[in-house]
Protein backbone atom coordinates (compact mmCIF):
# COMPACT_ATOMS: atom_id res chain seq x y z
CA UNK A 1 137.28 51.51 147.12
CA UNK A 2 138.11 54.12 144.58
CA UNK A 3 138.48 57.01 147.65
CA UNK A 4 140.07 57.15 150.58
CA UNK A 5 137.64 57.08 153.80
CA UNK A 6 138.09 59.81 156.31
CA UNK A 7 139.28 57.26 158.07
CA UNK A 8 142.23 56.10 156.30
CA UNK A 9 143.43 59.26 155.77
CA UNK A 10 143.83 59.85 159.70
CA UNK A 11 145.24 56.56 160.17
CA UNK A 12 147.52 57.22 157.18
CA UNK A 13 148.41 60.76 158.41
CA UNK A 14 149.42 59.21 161.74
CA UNK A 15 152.23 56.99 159.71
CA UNK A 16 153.09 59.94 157.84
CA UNK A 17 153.41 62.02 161.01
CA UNK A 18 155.13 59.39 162.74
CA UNK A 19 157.85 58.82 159.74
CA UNK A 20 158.30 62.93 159.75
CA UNK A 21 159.07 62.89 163.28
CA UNK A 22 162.05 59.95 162.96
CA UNK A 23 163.14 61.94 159.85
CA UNK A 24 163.30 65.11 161.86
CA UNK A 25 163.91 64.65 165.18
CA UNK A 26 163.80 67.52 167.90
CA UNK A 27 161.90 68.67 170.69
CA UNK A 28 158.38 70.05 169.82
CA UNK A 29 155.99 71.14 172.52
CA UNK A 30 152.66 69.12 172.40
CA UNK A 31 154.50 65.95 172.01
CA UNK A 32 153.62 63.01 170.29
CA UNK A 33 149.69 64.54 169.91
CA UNK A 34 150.67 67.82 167.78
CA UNK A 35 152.71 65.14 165.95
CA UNK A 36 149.75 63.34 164.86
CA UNK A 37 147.65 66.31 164.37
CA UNK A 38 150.88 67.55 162.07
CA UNK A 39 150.77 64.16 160.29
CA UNK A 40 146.94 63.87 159.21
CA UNK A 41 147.19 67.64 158.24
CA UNK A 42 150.46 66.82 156.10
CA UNK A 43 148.40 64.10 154.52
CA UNK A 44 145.71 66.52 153.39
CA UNK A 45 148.34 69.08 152.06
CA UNK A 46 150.29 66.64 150.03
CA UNK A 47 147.01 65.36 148.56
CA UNK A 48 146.05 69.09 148.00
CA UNK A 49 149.83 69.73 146.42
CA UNK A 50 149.56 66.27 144.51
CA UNK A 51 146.42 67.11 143.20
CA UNK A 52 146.84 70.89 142.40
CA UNK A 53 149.95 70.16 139.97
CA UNK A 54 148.11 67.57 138.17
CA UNK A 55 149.30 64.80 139.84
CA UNK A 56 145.52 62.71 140.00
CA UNK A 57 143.95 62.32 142.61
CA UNK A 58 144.90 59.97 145.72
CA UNK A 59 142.94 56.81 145.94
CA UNK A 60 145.19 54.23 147.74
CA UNK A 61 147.79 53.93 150.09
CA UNK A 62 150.62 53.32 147.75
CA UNK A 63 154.44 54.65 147.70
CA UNK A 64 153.22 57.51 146.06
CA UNK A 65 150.99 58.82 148.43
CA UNK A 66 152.71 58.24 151.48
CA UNK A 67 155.87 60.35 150.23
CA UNK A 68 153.86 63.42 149.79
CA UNK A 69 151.88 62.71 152.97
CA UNK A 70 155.49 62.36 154.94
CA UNK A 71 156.71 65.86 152.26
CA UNK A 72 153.36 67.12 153.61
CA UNK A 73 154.08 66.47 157.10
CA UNK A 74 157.75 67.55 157.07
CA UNK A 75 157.17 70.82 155.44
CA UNK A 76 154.15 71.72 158.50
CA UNK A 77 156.71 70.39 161.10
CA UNK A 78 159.54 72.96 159.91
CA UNK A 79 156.62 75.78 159.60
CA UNK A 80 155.61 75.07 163.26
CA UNK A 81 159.10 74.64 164.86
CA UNK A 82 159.87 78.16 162.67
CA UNK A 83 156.96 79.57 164.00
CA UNK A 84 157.48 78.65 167.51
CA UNK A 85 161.09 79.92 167.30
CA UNK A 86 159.35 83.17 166.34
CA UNK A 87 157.37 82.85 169.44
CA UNK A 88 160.19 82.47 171.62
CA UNK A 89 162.90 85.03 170.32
């Protein structure tokens, strides 16, 4: 399969969520489902990065594409908890 389904991004944006959330630890509200929703959307945004830069496309689940899905997902976790910190102060 020389693209990823729809599928197997979700499914791979749920490990990358998952992974961001055990590398960053902390209370978020919406639990483990804004977690996942975080994860598949990190997924999309380190494919976007990835390929923007010139990186090639993703078209696999390899090493390579799960660090900038977890990079992904880490850097949308830090904008929500900053932006719900915003919220709250």
């Amino acid at each position: 399969m020389e693209h990823m389904s729809w599928i197997s991004w979700i499914v791979f944006g749920l490990l990358a969520g998952a992974l961001a959330k055990w590398i960053m630890p902390g209370k978020d509200p919406g639990g483990c489902f804004v977690t996942m929703l975080i994860g598949i959307a990190g997924a999309v945004v380190g494919g976007f990065v990835a390929t923007s830069i010139g990186w090639g496309s993703l078209s696999g689940f390899d090493i390579r594409s799960l660090l900038l899905a977890i990079g992904g997902s880490l850097i949308l976790l830090w904008l929500y908890r900053l932006i719900l910190k915003k919220k709250e102060g």
